[in-house]
PDB file of N, CA and C in Angstrom:
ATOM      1  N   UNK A   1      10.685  -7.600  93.071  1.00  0.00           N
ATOM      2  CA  UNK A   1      11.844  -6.842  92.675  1.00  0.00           C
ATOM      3  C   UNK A   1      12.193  -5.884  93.802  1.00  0.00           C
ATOM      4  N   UNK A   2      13.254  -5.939  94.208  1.00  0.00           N
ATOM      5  CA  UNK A   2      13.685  -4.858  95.142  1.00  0.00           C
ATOM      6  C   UNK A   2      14.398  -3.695  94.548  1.00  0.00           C
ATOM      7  N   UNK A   3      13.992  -2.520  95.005  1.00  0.00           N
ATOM      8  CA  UNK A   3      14.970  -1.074  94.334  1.00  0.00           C
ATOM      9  C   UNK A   3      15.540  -0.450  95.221  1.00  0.00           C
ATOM     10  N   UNK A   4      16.448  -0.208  95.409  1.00  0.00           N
ATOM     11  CA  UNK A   4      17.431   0.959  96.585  1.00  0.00           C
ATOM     12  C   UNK A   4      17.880   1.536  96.035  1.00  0.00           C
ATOM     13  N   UNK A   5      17.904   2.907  96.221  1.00  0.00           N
ATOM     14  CA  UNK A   5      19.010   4.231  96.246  1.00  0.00           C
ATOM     15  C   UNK A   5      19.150   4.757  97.273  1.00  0.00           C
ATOM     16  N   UNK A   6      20.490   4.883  97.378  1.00  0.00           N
ATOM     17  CA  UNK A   6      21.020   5.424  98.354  1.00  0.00           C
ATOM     18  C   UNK A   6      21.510   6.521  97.606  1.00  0.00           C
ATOM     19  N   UNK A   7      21.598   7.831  98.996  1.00  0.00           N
ATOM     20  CA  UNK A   7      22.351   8.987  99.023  1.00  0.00           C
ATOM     21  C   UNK A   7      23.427   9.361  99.686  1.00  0.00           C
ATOM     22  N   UNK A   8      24.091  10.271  99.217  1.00  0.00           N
ATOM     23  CA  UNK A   8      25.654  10.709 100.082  1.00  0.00           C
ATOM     24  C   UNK A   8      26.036  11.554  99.541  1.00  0.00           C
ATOM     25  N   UNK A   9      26.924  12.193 100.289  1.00  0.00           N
ATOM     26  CA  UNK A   9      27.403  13.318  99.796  1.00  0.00           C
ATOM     27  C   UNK A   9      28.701  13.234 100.103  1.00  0.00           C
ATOM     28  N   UNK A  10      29.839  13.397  99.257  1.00  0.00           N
ATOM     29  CA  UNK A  10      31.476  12.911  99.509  1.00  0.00           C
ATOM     30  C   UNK A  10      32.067  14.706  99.152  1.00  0.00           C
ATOM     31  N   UNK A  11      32.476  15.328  99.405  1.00  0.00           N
ATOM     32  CA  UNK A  11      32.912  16.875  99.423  1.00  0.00           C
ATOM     33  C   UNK A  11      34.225  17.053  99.049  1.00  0.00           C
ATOM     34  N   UNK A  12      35.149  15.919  99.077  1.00  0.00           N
ATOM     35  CA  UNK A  12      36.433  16.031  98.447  1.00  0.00           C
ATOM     36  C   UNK A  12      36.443  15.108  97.021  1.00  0.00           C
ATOM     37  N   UNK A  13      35.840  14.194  96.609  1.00  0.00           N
ATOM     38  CA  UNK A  13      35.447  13.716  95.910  1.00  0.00           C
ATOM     39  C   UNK A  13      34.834  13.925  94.417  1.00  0.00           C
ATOM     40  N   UNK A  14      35.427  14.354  93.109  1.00  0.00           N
ATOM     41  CA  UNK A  14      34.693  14.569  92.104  1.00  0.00           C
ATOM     42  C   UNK A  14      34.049  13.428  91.578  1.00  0.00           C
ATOM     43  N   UNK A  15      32.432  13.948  91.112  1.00  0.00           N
ATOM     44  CA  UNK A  15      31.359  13.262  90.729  1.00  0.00           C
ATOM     45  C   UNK A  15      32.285  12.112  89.472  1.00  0.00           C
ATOM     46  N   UNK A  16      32.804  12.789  89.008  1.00  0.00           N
ATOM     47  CA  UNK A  16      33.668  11.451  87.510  1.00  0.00           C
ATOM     48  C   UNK A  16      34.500  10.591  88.601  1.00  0.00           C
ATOM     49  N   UNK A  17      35.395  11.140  89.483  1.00  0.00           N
ATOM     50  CA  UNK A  17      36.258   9.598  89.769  1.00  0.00           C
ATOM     51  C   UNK A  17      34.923   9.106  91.175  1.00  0.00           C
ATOM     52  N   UNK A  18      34.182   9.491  91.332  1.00  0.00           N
ATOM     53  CA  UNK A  18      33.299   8.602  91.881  1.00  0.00           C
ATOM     54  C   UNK A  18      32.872   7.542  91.206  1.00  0.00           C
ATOM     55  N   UNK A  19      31.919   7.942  90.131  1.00  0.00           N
ATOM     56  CA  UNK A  19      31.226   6.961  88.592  1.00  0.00           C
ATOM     57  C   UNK A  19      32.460   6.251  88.560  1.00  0.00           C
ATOM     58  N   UNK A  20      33.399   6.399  88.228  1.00  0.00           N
ATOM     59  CA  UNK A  20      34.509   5.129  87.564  1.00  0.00           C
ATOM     60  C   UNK A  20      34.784   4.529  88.696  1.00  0.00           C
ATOM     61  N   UNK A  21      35.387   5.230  90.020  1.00  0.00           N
ATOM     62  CA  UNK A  21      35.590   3.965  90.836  1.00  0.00           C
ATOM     63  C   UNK A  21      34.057   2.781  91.353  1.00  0.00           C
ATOM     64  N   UNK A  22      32.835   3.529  91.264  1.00  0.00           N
ATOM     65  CA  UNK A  22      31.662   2.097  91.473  1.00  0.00           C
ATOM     66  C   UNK A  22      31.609   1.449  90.154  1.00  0.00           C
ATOM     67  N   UNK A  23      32.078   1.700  88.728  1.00  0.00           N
ATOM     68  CA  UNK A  23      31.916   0.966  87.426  1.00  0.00           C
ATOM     69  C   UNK A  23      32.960   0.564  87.067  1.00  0.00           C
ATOM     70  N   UNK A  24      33.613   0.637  87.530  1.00  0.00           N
ATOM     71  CA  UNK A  24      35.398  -0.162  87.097  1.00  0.00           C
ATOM     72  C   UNK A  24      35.146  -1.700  87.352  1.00  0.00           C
ATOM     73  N   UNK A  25      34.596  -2.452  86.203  1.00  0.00           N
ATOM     74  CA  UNK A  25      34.545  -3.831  86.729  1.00  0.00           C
ATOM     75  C   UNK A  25      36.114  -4.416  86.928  1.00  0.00           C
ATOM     76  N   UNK A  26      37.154  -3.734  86.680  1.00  0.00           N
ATOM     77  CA  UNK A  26      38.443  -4.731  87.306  1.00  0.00           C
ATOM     78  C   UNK A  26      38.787  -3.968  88.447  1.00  0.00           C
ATOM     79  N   UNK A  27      38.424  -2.825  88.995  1.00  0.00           N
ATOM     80  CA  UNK A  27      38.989  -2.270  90.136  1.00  0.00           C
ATOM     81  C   UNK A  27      37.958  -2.400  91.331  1.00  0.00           C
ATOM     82  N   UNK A  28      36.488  -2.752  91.076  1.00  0.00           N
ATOM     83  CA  UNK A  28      35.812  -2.755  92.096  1.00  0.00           C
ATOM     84  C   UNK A  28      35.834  -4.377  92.480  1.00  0.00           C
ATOM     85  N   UNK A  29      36.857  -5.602  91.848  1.00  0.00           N
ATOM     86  CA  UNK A  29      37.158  -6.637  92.675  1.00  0.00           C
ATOM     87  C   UNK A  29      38.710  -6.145  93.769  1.00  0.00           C
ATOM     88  N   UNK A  30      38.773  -5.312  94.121  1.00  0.00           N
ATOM     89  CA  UNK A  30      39.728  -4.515  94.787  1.00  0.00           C
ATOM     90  C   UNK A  30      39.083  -3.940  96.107  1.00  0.00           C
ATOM     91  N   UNK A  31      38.213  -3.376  95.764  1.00  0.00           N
ATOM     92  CA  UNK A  31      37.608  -2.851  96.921  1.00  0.00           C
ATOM     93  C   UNK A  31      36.250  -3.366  97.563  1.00  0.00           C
ATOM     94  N   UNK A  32      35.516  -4.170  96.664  1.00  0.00           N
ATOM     95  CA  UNK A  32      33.845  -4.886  96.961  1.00  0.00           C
ATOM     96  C   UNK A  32      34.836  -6.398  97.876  1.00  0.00           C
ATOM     97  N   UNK A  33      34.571  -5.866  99.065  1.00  0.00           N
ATOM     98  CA  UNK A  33      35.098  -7.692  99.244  1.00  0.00           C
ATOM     99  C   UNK A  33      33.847  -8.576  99.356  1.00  0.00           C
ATOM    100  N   UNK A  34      33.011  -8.267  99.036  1.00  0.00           N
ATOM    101  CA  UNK A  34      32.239  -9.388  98.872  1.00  0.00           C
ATOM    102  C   UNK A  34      31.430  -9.495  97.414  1.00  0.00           C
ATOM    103  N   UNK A  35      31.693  -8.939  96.693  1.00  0.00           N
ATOM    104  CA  UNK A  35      31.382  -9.197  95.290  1.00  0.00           C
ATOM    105  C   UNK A  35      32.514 -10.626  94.791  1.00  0.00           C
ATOM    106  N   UNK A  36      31.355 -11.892  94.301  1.00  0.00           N
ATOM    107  CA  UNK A  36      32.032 -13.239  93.976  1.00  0.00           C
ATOM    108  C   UNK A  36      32.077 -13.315  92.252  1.00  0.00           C
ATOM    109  N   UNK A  37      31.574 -12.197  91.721  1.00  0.00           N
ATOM    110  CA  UNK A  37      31.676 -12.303  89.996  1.00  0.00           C
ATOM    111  C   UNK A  37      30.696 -11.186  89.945  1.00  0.00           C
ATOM    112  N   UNK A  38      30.871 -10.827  88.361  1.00  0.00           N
ATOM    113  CA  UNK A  38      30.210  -9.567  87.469  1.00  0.00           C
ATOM    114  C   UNK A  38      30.706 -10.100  86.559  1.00  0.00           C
ATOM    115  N   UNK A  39      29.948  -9.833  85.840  1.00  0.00           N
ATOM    116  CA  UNK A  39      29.953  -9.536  83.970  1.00  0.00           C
ATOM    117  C   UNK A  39      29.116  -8.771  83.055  1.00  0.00           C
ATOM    118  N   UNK A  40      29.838  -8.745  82.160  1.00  0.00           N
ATOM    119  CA  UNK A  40      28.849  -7.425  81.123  1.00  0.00           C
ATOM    120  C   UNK A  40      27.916  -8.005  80.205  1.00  0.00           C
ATOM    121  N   UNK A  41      26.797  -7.709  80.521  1.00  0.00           N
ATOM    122  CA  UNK A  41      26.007  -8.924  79.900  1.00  0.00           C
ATOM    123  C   UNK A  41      25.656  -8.017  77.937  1.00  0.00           C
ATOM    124  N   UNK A  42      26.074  -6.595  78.038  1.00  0.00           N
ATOM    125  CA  UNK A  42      25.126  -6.616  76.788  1.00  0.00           C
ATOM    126  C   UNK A  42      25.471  -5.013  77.050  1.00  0.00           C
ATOM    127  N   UNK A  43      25.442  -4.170  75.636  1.00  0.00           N
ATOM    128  CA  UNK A  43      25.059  -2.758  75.835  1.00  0.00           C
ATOM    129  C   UNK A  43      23.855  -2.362  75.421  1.00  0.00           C
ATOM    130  N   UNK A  44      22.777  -1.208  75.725  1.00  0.00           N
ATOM    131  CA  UNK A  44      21.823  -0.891  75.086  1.00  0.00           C
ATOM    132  C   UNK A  44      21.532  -0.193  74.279  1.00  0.00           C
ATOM    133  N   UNK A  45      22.640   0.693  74.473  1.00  0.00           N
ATOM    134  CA  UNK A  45      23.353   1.855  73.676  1.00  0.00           C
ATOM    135  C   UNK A  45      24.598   2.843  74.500  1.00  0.00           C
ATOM    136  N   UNK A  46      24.790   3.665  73.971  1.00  0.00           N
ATOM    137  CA  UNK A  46      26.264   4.347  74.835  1.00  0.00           C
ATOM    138  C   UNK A  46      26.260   4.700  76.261  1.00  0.00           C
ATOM    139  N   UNK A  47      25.153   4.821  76.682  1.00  0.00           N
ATOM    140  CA  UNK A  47      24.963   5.469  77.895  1.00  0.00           C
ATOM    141  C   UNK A  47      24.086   4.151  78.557  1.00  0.00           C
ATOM    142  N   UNK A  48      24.006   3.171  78.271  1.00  0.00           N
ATOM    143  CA  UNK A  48      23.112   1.934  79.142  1.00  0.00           C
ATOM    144  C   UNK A  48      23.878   0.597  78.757  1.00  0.00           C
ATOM    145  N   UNK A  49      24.199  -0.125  79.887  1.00  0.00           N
ATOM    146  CA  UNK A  49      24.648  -1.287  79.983  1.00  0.00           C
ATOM    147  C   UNK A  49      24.020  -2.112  80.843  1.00  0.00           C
ATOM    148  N   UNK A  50      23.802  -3.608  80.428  1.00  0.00           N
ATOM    149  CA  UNK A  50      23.105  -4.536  81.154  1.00  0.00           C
ATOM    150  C   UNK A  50      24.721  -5.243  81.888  1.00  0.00           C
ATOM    151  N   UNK A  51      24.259  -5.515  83.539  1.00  0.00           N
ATOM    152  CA  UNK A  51      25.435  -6.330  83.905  1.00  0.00           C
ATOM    153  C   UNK A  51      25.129  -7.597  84.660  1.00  0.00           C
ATOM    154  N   UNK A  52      25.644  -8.745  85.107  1.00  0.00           N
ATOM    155  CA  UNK A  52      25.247  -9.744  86.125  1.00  0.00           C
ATOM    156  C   UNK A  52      26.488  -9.201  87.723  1.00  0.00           C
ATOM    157  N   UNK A  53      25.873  -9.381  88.268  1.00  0.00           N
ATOM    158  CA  UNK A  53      26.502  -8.920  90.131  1.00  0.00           C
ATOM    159  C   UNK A  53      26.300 -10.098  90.817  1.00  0.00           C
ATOM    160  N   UNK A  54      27.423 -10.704  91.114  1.00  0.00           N
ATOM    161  CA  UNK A  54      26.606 -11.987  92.442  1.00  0.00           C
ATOM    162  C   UNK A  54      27.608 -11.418  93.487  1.00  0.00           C
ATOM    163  N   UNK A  55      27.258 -11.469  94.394  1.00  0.00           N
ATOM    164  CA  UNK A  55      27.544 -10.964  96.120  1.00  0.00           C
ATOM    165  C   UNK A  55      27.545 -12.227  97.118  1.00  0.00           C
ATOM    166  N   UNK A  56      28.125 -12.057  98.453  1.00  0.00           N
ATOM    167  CA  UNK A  56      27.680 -12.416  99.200  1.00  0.00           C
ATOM    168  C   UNK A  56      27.095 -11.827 100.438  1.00  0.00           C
ATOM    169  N   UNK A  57      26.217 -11.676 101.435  1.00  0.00           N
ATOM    170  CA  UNK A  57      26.235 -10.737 102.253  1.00  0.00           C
ATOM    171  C   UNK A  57      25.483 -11.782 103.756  1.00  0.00           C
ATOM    172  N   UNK A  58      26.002 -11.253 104.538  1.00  0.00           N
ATOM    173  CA  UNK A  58      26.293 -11.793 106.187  1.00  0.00           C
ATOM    174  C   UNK A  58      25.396 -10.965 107.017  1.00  0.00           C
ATOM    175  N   UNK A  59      24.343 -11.732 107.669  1.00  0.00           N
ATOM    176  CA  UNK A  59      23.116 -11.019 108.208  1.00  0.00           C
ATOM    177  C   UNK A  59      23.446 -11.858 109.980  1.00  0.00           C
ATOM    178  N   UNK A  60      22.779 -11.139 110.786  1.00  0.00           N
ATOM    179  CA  UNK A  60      23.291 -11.811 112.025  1.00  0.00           C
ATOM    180  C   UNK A  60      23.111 -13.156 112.435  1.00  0.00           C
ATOM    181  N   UNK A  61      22.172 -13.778 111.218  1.00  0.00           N
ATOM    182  CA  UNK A  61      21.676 -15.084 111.345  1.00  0.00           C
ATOM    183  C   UNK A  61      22.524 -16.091 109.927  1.00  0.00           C
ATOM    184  N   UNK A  62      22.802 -15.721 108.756  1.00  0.00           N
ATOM    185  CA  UNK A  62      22.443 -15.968 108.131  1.00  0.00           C
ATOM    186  C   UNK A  62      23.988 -15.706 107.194  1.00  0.00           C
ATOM    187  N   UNK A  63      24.740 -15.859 105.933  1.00  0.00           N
ATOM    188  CA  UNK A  63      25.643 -16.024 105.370  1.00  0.00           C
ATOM    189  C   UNK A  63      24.394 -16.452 103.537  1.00  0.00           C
ATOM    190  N   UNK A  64      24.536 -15.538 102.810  1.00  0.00           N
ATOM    191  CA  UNK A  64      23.964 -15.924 101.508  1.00  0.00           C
ATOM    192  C   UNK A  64      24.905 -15.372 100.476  1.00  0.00           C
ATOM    193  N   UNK A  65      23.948 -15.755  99.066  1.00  0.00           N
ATOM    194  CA  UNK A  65      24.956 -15.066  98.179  1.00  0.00           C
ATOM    195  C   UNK A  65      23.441 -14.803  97.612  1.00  0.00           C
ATOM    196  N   UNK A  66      24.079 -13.897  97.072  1.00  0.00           N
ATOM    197  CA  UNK A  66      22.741 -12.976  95.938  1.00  0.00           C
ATOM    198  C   UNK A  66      23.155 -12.630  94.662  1.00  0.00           C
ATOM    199  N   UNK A  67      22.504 -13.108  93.542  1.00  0.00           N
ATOM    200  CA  UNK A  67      22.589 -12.696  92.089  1.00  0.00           C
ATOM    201  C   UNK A  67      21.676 -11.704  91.786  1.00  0.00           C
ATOM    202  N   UNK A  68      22.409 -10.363  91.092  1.00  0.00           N
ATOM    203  CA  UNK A  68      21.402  -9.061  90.274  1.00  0.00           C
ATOM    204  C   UNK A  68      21.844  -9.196  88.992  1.00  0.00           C
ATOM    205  N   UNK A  69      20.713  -8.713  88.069  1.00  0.00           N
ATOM    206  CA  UNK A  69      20.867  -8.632  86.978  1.00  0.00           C
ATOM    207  C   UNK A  69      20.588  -6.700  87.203  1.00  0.00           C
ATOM    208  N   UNK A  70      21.252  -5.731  86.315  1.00  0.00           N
ATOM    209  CA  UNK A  70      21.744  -4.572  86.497  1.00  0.00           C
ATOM    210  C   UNK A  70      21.753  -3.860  85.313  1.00  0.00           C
ATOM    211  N   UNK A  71      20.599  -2.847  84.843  1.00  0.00           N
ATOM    212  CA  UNK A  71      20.836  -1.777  84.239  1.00  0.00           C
ATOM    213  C   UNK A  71      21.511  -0.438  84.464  1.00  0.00           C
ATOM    214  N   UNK A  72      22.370  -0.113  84.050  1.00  0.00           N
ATOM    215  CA  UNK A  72      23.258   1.324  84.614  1.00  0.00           C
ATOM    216  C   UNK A  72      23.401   2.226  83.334  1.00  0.00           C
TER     217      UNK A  72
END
C-alpha cells in the first residue's frame, strides 16, 4: 500500500473552496488532465466516502495508468 501527503500552503486561497475544488467529482475532470474515471463507490457516513480514481501518469521511461480505491 502506498500513502502520501503532501503539504502546501496557498495564502489567497480559503481552506472551503480548496476542499471543493480537489472533491468536485464533475469539476476536477476540468482541471486533473490525467484523471481517466472516478466514481463514488459508497458512503460511510456524512463525513467519509469511499471513491474509485484511475489516472494516468508519464515517468521518463514509462506511460501507465493507475487505479486507487479512496477513503476521504
Amino acid at each position: 500500500m502506498l500513502v502520501c501527503q503532501v503539504v502546501a500552503e496557498f495564502e489567497d486561497v480559503e481552506p472551503d473552496a480548496l476542499y471543493d475544488v480537489l472533491h468536485d467529482p464533475e469539476y476536477r475532470s476540468v482541471w486533473d488532465t490525467h484523471m481517466l474515471a472516478a466514481e463514488d463507490a459508497g458512503h460511510i457516513n456524512v463525513n467519509n466516502d469511499v471513491g474509485y480514481y484511475a489516472s494516468k501518469y508519464i515517468t521518463a521511461r514509462h506511460a501507465n495508468e493507475l487505479d486507487c480505491v479512496m477513503q476521504k
